[in-house]
Each structure stands twice: as structure tokens, then as C-alpha cells.
Protein backbone atom coordinates (compact mmCIF):
# COMPACT_ATOMS: atom_id res chain seq x y z
CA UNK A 1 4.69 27.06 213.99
CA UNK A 2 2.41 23.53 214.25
CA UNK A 3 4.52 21.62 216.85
CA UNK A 4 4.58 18.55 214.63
CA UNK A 5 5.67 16.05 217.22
CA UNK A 6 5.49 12.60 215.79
CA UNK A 7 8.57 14.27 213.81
CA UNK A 8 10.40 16.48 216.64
CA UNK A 9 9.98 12.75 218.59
CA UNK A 10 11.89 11.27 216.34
CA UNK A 11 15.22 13.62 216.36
CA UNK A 12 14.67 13.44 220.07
CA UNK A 13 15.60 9.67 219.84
CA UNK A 14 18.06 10.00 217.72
CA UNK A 15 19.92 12.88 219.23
CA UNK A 16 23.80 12.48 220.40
CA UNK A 17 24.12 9.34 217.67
CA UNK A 18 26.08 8.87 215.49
CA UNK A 19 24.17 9.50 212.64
CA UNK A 20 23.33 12.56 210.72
CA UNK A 21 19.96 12.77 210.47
CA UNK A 22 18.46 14.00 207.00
CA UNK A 23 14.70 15.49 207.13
CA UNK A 24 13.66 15.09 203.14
CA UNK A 25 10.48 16.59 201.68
CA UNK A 26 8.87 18.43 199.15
CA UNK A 27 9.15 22.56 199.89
CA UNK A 28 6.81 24.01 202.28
CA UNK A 29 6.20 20.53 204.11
CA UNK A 30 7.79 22.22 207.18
CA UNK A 31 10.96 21.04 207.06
CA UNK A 32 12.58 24.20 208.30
CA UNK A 33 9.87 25.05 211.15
CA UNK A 34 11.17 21.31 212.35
CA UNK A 35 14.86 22.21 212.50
CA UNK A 36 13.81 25.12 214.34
CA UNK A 37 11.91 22.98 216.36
CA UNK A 38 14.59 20.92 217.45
CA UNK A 39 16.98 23.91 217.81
CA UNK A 40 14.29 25.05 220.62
CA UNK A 41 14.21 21.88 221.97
CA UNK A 42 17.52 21.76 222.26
CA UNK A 43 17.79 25.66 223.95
CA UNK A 44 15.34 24.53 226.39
CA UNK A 45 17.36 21.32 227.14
CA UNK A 46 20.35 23.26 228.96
CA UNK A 47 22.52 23.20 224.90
CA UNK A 48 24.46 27.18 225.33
CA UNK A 49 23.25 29.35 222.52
CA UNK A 50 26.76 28.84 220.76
CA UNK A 51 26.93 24.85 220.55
CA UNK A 52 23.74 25.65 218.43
CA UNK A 53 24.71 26.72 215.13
CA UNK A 54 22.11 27.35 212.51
CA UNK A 55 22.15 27.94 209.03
CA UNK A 56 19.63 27.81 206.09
CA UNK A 57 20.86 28.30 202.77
CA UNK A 58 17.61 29.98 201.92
CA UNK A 59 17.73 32.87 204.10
CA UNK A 60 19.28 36.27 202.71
CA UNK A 61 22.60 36.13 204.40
CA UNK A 62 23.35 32.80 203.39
CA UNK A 63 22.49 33.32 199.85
CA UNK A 64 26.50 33.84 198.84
CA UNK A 65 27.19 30.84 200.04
CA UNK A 66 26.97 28.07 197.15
CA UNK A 67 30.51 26.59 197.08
CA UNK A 68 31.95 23.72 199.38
CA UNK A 69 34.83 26.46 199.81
CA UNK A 70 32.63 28.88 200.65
CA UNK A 71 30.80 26.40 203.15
CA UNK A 72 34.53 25.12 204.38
CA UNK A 73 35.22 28.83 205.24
CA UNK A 74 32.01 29.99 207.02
CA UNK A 75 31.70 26.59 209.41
CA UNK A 76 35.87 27.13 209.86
CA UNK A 77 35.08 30.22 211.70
CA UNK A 78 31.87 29.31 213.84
CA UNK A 79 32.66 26.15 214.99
CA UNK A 80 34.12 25.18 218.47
CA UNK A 81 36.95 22.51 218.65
CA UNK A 82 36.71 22.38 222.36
CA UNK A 83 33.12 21.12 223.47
CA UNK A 84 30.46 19.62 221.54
CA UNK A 85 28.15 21.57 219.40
CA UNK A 86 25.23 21.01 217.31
CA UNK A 87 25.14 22.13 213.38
CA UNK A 88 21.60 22.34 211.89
CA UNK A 89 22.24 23.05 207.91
CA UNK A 90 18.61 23.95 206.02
CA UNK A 91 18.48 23.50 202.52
CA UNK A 92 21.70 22.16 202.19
CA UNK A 93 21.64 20.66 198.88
CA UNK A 94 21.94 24.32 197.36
CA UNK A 95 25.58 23.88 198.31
CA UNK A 96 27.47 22.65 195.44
CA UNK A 97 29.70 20.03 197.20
CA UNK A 98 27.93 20.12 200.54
CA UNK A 99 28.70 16.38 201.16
CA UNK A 100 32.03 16.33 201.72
CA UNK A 101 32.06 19.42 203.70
CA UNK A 102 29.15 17.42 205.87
CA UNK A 103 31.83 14.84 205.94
CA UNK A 104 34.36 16.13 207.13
CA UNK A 105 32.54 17.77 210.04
CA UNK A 106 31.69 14.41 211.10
CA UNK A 107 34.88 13.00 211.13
CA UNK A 108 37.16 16.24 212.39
CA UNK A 109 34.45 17.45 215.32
CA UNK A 110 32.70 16.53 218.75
CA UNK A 111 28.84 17.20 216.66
CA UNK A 112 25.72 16.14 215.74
CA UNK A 113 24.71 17.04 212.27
CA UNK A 114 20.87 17.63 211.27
CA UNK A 115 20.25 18.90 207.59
CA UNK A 116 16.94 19.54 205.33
CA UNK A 117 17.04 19.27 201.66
CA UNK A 118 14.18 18.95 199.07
CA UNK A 119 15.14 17.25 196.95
CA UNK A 120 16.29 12.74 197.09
CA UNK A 121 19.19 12.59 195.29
CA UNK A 122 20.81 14.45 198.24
CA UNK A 123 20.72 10.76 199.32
CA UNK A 124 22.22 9.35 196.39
CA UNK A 125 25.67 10.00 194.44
CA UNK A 126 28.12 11.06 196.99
CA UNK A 127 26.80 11.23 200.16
CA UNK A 128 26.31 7.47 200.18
CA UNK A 129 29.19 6.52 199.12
CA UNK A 130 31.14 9.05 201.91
CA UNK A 131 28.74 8.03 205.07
CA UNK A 132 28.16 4.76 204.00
CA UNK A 133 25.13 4.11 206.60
CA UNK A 134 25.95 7.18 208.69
CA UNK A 135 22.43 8.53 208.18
CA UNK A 136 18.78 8.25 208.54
CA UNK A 137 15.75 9.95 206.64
CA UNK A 138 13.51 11.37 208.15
CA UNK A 139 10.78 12.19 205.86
CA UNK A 140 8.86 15.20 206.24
CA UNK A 141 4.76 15.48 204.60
CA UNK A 142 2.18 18.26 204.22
CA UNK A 143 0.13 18.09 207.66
CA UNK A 144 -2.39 14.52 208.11
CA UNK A 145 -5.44 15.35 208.33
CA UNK A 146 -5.14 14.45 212.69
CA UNK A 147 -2.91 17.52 212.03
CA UNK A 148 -5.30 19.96 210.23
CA UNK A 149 -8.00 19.11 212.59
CA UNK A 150 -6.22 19.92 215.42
CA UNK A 151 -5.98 23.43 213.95
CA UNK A 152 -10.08 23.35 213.97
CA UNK A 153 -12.77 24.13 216.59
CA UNK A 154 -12.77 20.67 218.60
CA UNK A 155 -15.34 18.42 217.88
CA UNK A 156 -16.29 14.77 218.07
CA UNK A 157 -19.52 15.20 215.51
CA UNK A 158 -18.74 13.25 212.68
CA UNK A 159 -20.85 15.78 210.42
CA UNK A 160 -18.30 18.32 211.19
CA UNK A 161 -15.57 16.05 210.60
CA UNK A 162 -16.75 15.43 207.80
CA UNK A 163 -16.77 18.76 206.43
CA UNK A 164 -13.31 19.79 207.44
CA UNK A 165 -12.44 16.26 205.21
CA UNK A 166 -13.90 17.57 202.28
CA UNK A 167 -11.94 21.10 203.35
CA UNK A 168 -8.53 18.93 203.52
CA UNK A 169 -9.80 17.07 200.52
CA UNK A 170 -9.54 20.21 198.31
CA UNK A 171 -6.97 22.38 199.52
CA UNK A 172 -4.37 19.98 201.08
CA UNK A 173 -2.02 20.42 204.24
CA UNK A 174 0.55 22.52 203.36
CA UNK A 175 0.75 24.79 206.29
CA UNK A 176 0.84 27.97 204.91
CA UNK A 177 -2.30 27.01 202.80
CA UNK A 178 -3.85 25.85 205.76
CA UNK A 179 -3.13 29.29 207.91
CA UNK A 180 -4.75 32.02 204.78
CA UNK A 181 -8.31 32.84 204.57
CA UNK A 182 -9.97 30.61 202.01
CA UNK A 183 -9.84 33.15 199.42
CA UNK A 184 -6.76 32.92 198.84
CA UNK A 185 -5.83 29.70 199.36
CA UNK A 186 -6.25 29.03 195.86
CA UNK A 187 -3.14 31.29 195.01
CA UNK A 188 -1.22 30.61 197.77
CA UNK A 189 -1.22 26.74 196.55
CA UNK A 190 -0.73 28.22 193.12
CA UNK A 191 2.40 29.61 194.25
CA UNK A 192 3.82 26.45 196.01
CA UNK A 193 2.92 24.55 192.65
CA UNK A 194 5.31 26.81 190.61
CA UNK A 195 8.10 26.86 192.94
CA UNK A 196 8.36 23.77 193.11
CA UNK A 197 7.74 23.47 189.25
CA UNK A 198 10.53 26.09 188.22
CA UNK A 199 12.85 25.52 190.91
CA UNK A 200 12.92 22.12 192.24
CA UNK A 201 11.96 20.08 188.88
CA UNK A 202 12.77 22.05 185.96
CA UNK A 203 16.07 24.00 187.47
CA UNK A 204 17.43 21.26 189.21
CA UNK A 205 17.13 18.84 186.40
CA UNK A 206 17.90 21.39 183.82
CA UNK A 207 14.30 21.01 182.01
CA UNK A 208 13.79 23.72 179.00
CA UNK A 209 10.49 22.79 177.91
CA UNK A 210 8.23 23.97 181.56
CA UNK A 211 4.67 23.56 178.96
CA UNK A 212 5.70 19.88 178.88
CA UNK A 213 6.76 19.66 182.28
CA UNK A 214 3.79 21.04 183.14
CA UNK A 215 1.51 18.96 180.61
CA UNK A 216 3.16 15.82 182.13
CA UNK A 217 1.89 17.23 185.65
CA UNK A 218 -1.70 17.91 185.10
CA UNK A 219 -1.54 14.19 183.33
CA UNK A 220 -0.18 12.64 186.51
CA UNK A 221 -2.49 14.89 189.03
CA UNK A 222 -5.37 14.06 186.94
CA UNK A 223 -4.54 10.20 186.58
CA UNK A 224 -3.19 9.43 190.00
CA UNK A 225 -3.88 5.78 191.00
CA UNK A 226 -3.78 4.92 187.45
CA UNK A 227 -1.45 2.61 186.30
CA UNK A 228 1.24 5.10 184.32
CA UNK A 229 3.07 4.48 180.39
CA UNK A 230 5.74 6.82 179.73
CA UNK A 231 4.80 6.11 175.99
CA UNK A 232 1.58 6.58 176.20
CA UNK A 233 2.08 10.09 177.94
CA UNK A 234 4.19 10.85 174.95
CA UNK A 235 1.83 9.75 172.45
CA UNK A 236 -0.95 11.95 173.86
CA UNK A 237 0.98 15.22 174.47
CA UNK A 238 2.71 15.11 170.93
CA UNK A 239 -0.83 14.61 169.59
CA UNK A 240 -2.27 18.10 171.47
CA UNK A 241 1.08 19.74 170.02
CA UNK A 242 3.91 19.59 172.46
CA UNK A 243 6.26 16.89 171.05
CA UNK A 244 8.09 14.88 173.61
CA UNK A 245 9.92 11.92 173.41
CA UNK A 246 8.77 8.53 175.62
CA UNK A 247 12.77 8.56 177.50
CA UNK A 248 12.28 12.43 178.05
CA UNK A 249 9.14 11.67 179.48
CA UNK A 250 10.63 8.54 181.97
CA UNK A 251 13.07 11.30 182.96
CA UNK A 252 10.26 13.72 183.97
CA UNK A 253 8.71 11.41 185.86
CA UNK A 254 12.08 10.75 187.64
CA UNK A 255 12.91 14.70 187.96
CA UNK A 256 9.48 14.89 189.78
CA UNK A 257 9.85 11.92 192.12
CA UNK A 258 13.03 13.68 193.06
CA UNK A 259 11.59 16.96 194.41
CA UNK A 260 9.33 14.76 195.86
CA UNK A 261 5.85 16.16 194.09
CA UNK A 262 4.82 12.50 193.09
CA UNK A 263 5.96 9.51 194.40
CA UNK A 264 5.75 5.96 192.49
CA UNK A 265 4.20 2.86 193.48
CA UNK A 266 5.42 -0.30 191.84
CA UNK A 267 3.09 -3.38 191.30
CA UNK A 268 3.83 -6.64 193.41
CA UNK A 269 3.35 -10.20 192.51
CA UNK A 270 1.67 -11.84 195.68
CA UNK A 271 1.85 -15.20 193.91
CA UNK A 272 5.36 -15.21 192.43
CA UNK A 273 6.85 -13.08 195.32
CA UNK A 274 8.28 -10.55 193.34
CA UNK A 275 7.92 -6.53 191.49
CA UNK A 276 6.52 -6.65 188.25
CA UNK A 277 8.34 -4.79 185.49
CA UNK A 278 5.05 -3.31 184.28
CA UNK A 279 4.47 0.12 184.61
CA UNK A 280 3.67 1.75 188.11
CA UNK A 281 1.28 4.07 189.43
CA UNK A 282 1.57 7.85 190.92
CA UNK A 283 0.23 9.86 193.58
CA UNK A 284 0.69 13.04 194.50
CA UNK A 285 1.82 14.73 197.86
CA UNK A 286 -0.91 16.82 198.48
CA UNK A 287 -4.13 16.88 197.21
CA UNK A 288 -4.56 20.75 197.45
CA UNK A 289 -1.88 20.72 194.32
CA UNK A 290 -3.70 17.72 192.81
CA UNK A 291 -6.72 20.24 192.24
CA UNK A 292 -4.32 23.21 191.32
CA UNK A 293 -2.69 21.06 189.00
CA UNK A 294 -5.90 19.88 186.86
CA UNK A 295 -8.10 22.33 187.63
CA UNK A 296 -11.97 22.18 188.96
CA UNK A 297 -12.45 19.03 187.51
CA UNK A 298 -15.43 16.46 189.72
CA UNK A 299 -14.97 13.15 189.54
CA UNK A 300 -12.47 10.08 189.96
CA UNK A 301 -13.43 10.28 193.86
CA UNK A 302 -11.85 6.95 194.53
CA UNK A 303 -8.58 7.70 193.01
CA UNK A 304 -8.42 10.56 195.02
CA UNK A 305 -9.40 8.99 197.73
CA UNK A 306 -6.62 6.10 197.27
CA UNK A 307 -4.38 9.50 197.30
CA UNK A 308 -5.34 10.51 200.48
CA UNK A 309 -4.56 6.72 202.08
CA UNK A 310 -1.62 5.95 200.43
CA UNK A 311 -0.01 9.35 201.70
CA UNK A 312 -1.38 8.68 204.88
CA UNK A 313 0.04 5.46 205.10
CA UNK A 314 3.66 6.66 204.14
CA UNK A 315 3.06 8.94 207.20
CA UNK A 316 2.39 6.30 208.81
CA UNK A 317 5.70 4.54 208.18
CA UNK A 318 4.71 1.79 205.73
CA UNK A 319 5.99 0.71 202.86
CA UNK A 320 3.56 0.53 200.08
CA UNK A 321 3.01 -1.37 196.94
CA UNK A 322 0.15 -2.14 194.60
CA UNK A 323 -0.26 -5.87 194.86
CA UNK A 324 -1.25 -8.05 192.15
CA UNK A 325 -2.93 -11.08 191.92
CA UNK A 326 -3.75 -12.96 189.15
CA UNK A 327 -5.73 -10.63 187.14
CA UNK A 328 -7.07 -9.46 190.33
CA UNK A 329 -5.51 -6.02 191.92
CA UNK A 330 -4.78 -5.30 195.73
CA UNK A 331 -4.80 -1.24 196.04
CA UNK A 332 -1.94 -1.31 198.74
CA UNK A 333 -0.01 -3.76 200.38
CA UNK A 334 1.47 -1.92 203.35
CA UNK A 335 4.29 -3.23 205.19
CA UNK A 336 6.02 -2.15 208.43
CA UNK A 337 8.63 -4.32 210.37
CA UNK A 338 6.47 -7.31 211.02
CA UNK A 339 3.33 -6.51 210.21
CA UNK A 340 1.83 -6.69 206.68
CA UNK A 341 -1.66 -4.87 206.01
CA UNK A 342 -3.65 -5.45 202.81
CA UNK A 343 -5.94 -2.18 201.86
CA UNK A 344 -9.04 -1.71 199.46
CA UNK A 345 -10.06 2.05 198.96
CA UNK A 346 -13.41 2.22 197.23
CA UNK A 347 -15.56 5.80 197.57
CA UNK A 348 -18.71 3.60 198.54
CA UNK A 349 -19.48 0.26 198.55
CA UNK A 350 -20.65 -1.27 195.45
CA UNK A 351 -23.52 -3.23 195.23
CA UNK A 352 -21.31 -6.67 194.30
CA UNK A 353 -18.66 -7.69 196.82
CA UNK A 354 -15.90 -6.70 194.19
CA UNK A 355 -14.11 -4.65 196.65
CA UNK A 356 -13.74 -7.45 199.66
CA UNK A 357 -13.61 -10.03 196.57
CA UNK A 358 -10.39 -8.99 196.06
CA UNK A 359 -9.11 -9.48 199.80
CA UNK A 360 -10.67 -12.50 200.42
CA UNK A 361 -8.52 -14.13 197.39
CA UNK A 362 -5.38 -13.47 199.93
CA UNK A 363 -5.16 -16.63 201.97
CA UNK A 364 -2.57 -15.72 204.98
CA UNK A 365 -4.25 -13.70 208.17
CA UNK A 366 -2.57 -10.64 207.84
CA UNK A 367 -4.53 -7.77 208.16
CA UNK A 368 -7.17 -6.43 205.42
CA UNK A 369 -8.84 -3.69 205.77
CA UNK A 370 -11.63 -1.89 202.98
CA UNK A 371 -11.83 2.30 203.68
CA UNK A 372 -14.54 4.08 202.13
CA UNK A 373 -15.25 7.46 201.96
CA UNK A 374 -19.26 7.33 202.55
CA UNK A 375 -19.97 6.56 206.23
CA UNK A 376 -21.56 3.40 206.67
CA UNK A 377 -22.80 2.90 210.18
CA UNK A 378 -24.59 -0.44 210.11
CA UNK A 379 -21.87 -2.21 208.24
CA UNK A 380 -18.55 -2.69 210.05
CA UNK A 381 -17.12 -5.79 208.52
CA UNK A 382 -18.13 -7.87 205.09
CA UNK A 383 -16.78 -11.31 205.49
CA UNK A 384 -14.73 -11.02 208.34
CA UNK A 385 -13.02 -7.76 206.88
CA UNK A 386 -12.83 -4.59 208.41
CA UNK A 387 -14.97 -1.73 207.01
CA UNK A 388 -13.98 1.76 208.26
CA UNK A 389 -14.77 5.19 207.00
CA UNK A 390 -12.16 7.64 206.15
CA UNK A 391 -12.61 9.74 208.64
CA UNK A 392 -12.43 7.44 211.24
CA UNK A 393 -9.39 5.82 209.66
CA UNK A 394 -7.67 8.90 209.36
CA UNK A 395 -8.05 10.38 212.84
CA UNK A 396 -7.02 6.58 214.31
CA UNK A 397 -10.60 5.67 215.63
């Protein structure tokens, strides 16, 4: 199990709140190794085996369990009324009715209450109307690529580096991609693609038609960073054949964001202040299922390449838009608390300044920043803005 400690480190701050903290992500991102985590953590902190109770909903002997009754029942039998326990739930969402079970617990019993699900509307509907603020997300995300070298032969060579980013580059961070021989990492990522496909888009959101499902997710892999029209999506797949209606796409898109496969990235007016109502842009949440998605294709390195930094930036725990100004485009505007970073992604440096153009039309003194993917080592600023290579960027140099 990768320790993953810029997550555990989080539950360890939270833990004996109030809150019930919710780890989201998209399957395989090692959601459940963290709740195990914890439950170590916890074991090793002095917590008796039997204030731990753990359950995922995944696991053969919880498989009968799908009902809140069923839940109501099995947690009625297990849990102590006299001292204070701890109730991890994995998977949780596969519970029909889960919330107000979760609900209740909180309310009746001296807990805390940890749960996993894969999917976002576990955070919508009922559960937000029954905690009310009870909660926090923790989001959960393939491995960074600090994570996946860490499970290299140490090195400070940026030539080596630099190979195990073009390793990351193609296969992703999922950790069970990232443990298999490189053979078969190609099918392993082939399964995660259609489990997550069959079971978290297209069963959860009751999709028939998986060819157009999957049509719409080759378009999206293939087009991330590209500004995305559910019409036009429409218009080309009923042209190859598969007819599909521009709503029934929107909803796609929506099913997808869901299970947490893509996530959208709205445009923001710098000028006026405000989101635009024009159509956003998607990136996926690994690129190792980018590639599986699409195929062997080469090219559109800086869109990738804006993949990798917008995920990493999410990591990071920004919140990112696409900012717009004029008829001039911002790739990210990242904002955390306080502080507000402007980023330019660009797979080399052009000739013309286009790239730092760009920043240098933003007049406050936040932060801008231009990553590139070619290492450039005479050239570490262009007009007073920071040039760093993605490497470098990535591993926090």
C-alpha cells in the first residue's frame, strides 16, 4: 500500500470532529488503501480493535447488503453504545439509502464517521440537506508524479527524471498500473477504463447506448483542453452513425463528471469579474486512460501537458478556472485561500512571446507562472515571469 500521506495527514487533523469526513474519487485512486490507512493509524494510536469497525460494500461479505434496512440491521448489532467507536464505511454509496442511516449514527452515537464513495452526487440530494455542513471532502487522485517517483530508483539527474515523466506521461498513476510489469499495463488500464465505463457512468446513470458513451469518451480524451459544445459532439457522432441528441450528450458529460473520469473547467471573465456562460473545457483524471481512451495517437503535447498541470494543481488544493481576457485566454487561474496564481502551459517556447503575452496583459502582482515541458536551462524568467520546466514544477523544485 503507497502510504499517501498528504491524504492520511489530513484525516489526522480532522479526527474526533464533528464532521464526517467523505474521501471522493474516481475507482482505483486508492480510496480504500486510505481508509485502511487511517484504520492502522488509528490501531497504532492505542483505538481497541472493536471501536474500529470496518466495512466496504465491495468486499464479498458485504455484497447482500444494499438496503438502508439492511445497513440499519448490520451497524445495530456491531456497534457499542457505551464508549466511543470509529465506523469506516467503503463504497458507501452502493447502499440504497445510506444517508440517513449515516445520519442517524451521527446523531444517536459517541463516533466518528469516515466513508469513500466514487461517485459526487453522494454529496448532493440528501445528504446535504440531512448534515447540512456536517462534512468535508476529501478528494482522493491517481498518484502525482512526486508520488510515482518515489516508487523509482532515487535520483536527482534530470535525464532520468525525465524519462520516468514521459513513463507517467503515458501510463498514468493509478496504483495498480503503476505496480504491473509494463506489459501489461496496457490491459490493466484497459480494465480500470471499463469499470468505470460500465459501472460507474453507464449503470449508475442508467445509460443504454455504452458505443455512444464511449464515442463521447474518446472525443473528450482526445480533445481535452479544448473548449467543449455538447452540439457539436452531437453533430459529429450522428454524422459517423451513432445518433445522439445535443441534451443526451450534456447529460453524458454530467454522468462522467460524476464518477469523476473528467472534470470541467469553466471560463472566467478577468475583466467583468464573472463565469462566462460559454462552453467549458475537460480534462481527464489520468492520463494513462487519456491514451487508453484514444488510442496511440502523437500529438496535441500541450493539451496534454495542460492535463497533467491542471490535475496537479487540483492536488494541490486550488481551485481552477480558464480565465479570459478580452480575446486573449489565461490557461488556469488557480486560486487557494489568499493567494491567486495565473498559469501558461505551452510544450516549448515559441519563438514570439505569445505565451508570456498573455500574462503580462494581467495588471495586479499575483503570481504568473509559464511551465513548459522542454527544459530550458538558460532561460528562467521572460519579462519578469517565472519559467519552470515540468519536471521541476511537478516535483516542487
Amino acid at each position: 500500500m503507497y502510504p499517501r500521506p498528504q491524504y492520511l495527514e489530513k484525516l489526522k487533523k480532522l479526527r474526533d470532529s464533528d464532521l464526517i469526513k467523505v474521501i471522493t474519487g474516481v475507482r482505483r485512486s486508492g480510496k480504500s488503501v486510505l481508509l485502511k490507512l487511517y484504520q492502522q493509524y488509528l490501531l497504532a494510536d492505542g483505538v481497541a480493535p472493536e471501536q474500529v469497525i470496518y466495512l466496504n460494500f465491495e468486499d464479498f461479505e458485504n455484497q447482500l447488503i444494499r438496503t438502508e434496512h439492511d445497513l440499519h440491521q448490520v451497524l445495530a448489532r456491531i456497534m457499542p453504545r457505551e464508549r466511543r467507536f470509529y465506523l469506516l464505511l467503503d463504497e458507501v454509496q452502493l447502499v440504497d439509502g445510506w444517508q440517513r442511516v449515516v445520519n442517524g449514527v451521527r446523531s444517536s452515537f459517541d463516533c466518528e464517521l469516515v466513508i469513500t464513495g466514487s461517485n459526487a452526487r453522494m454529496l448532493s440530494g440528501e445528504l446535504a440537506t440531512l448534515l447540512s455542513g456536517r462534512y468535508v471532502e476529501i478528494p482522493i487522485y491517481p498518484l502525482s508524479f512526486q508520488e510515482f517517483v518515489a516508487t523509482k530508483e532515487p535520483t536527482n539527474e534530470f535525464g532520468k527524471l525525465a524519462t520516468y515523466f514521459e513513463e507517467y506521461e503515458k501510463f498514468g498513476g493509478f496504483p495498480t498500473v503503476v505496480d504491473v510489469n509494463q506489459d501489461v499495463k496496457d490491459d490493466v488500464l484497459n480494465g480500470i477504463h471499463n469499470t468505470i465505463i460500465l459501472n460507474d457512468v453507464a449503470e449508475r446513470s442508467s445509460i443504454r447506448d455504452v458505443n455512444v458513451l464511449k464515442s463521447v469518451v474518446a472525443y473528450l480524451a482526445d480533445n481535452v483542453g479544448q473548449l467543449v459544445n455538447p452540439r457539436k459532439i452531437s453533430g459529429m457522432l450522428t454524422s459517423s452513425g451513432l445518433k445522439v441528441s445535443a441534451p443526451t450528450v450534456n447529460s453524458y458529460l454530467q454522468a462522467l463528471c460524476d464518477a469523476f473520469l473528467f472534470y470541467q473547467v469553466r471560463q472566467y471573465d478577468l475583466r467583468g469579474k464573472n463565469y462566462l456562460k460559454s462552453n467549458g473545457k475537460y480534462f481527464i483524471v489520468d492520463s494513462g486512460l487519456r491514451r487508453n481512451a484514444i488510442g496511440a495517437k502523437l500529438g496535441n503535447f500541450s493539451n496534454r501537458l495542460e492535463n497533467i498541470v491542471y490535475l496537479e494543481l487540483l492536488r494541490r488544493g486550488y481551485m481552477v478556472d480558464v480565465g479570459k481576457l478580452g480575446s486573449q485566454e489565461i490557461d488556469f487561474v488557480a486560486r487557494k485561500n489568499d493567494e491567486l496564481l495565473y498559469v501558461q502551459v505551452t510544450y516549448e517556447i515559441p519563438e514570439n512571446t505569445h505565451e508570456t503575452d498573455n500574462l503580462l496583459l494581467i495588471k495586479d502582482n499575483y503570481q504568473k507562472l509559464l511551465i513548459t515541458q522542454k527544459k530550458y536551462y538558460d532561460i528562467t524568467q521572460i519579462d519578469g515571469i517565472m519559467v519552470v520546466n515540468v519536471v521541476d514544477w511537478l516535483l516542487g523544485k
